[in-house]
Protein backbone atom coordinates (compact mmCIF):
# COMPACT_ATOMS: atom_id res chain seq x y z
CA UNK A 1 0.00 0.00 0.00
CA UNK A 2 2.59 2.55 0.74
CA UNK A 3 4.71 2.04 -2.58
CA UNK A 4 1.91 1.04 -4.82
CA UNK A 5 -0.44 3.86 -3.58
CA UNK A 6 1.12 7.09 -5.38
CA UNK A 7 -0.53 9.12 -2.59
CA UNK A 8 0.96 7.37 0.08
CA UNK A 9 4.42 7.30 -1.21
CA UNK A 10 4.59 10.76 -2.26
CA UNK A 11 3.34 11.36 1.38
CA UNK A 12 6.49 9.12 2.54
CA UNK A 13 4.25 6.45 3.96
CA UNK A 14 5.78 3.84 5.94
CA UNK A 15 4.33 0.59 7.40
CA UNK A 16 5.37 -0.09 10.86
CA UNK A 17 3.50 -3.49 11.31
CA UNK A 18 0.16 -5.78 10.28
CA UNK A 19 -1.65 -8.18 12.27
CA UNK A 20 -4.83 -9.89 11.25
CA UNK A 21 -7.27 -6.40 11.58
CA UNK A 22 -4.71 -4.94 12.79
CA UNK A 23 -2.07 -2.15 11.29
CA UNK A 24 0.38 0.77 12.18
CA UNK A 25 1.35 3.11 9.74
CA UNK A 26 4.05 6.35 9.99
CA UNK A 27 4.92 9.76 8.40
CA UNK A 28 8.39 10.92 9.33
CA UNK A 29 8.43 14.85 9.25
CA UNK A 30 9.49 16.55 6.42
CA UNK A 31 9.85 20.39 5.96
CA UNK A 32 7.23 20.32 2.78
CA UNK A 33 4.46 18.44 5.13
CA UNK A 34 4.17 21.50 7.47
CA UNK A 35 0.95 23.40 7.66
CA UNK A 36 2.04 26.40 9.03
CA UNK A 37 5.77 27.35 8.68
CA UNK A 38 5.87 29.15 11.84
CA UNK A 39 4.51 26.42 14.28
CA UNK A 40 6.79 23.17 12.00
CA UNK A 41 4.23 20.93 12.86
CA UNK A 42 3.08 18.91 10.46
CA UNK A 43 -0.62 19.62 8.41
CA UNK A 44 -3.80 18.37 9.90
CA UNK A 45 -4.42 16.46 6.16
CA UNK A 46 -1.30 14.56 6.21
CA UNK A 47 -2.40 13.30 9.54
CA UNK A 48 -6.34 12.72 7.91
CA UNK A 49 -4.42 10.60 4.72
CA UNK A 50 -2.59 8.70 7.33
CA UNK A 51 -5.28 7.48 9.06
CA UNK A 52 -7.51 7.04 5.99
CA UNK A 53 -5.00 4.92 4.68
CA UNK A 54 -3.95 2.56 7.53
CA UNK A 55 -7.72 2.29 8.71
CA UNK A 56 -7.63 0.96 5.00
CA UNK A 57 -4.94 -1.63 6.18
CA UNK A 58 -6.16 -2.82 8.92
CA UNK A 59 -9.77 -3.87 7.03
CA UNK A 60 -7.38 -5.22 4.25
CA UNK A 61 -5.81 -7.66 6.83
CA UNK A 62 -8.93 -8.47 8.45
CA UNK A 63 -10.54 -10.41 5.62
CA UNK A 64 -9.72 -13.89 4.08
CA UNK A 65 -11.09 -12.72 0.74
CA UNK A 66 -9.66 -9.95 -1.26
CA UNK A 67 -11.54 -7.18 -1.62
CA UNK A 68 -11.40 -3.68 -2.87
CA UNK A 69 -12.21 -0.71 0.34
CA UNK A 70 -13.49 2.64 0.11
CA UNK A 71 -13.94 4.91 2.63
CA UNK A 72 -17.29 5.59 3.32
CA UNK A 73 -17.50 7.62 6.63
CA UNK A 74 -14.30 9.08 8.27
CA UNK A 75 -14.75 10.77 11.83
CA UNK A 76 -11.65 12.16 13.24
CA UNK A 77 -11.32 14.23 16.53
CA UNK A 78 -8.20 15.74 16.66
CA UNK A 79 -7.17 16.60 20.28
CA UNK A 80 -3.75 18.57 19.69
CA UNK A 81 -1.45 19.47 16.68
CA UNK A 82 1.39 17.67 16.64
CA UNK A 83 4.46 18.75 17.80
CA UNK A 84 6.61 21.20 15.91
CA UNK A 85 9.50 18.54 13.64
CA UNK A 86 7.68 15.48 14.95
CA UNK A 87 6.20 12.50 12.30
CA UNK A 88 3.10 11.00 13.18
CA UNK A 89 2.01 7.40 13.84
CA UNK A 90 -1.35 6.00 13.67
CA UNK A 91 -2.46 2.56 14.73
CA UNK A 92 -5.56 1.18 13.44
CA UNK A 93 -7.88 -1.88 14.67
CA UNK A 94 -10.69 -3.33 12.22
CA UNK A 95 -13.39 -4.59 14.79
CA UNK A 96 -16.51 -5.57 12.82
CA UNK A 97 -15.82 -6.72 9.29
CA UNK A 98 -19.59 -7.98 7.21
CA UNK A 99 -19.60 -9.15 3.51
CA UNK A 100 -19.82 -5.56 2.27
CA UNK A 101 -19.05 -2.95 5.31
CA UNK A 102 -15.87 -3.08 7.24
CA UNK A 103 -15.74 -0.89 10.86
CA UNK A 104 -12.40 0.45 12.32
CA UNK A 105 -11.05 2.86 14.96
CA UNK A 106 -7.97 4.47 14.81
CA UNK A 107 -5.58 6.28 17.13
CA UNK A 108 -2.56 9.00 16.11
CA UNK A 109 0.31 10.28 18.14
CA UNK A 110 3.54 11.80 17.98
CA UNK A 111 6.05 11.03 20.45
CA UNK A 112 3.42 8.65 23.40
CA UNK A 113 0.88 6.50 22.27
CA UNK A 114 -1.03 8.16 25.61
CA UNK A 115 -0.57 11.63 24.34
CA UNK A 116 -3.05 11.18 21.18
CA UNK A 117 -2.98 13.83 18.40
CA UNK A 118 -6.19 12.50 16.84
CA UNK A 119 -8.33 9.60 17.03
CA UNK A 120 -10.80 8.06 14.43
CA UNK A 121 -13.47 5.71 13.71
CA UNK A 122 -14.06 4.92 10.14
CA UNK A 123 -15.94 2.55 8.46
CA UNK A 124 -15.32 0.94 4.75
CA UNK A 125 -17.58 -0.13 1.85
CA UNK A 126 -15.93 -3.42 0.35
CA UNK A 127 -16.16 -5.09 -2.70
CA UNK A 128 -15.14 -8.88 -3.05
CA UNK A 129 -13.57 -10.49 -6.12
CA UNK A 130 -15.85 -12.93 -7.18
């Protein structure tokens, strides 16, 4: 996903790990992510592709059959920017998956995985290869 994807490579995408339903995906920071050039911290949309795309993941891994995902509802609540020069990680947990609709909530930090930037909860319209 992160080298096939052209958004997610050009975004510098990295996987981090997959389980079954399970996945954990990183930005490093780079100077042309930044939202605001005075804060450094890296934009609020890198952060929303992030966790669009490793919610995406973790439904991927959940299933036995391959399917394509779209996203059909994406809630995040961001709680804090992150901090100024610092990438993001997000960890994502598919925990209802049905023929057609996969379910998943997602969590984002910087530094501590208890000091969240964002979290999510997603949920994923799939189509199975027949």
């Amino acid at each position: 996903m992160t080298s096939y994807v052209p958004h997610a490579a050009a975004l510098g995408m990295t996987l981090v790990s997959i389980e079954k339903g399970t996945g954990v995906m990183e930005i490093a920071w780079r100077d042309d992510l930044v939202g605001d050039p005075e804060t450094g911290v890296i934009a609020s949309g890198v952060v929303t592709a992030l966790i669009d795309h490793t919610c995406g993941l973790a439904i991927s891994s959940a299933g036995d059959v391959p399917a394509t995902i779209a996203t059909l509802d994406l809630r995040i609540d961001y709680l804090r920017p992150a901090g100024p020069r610092l990438g993001v990680t997000v960890q994502a947990n598919c925990y209802k998956l049905t023929r057609s609709i996969g379910f998943v909530r997602a969590q984002a930090w910087d530094v501590d995985a208890s000091d969240l930037v964002a979290t999510a909860q997603a949920s994923f319209m799939l189509t199975r290869a027949e």
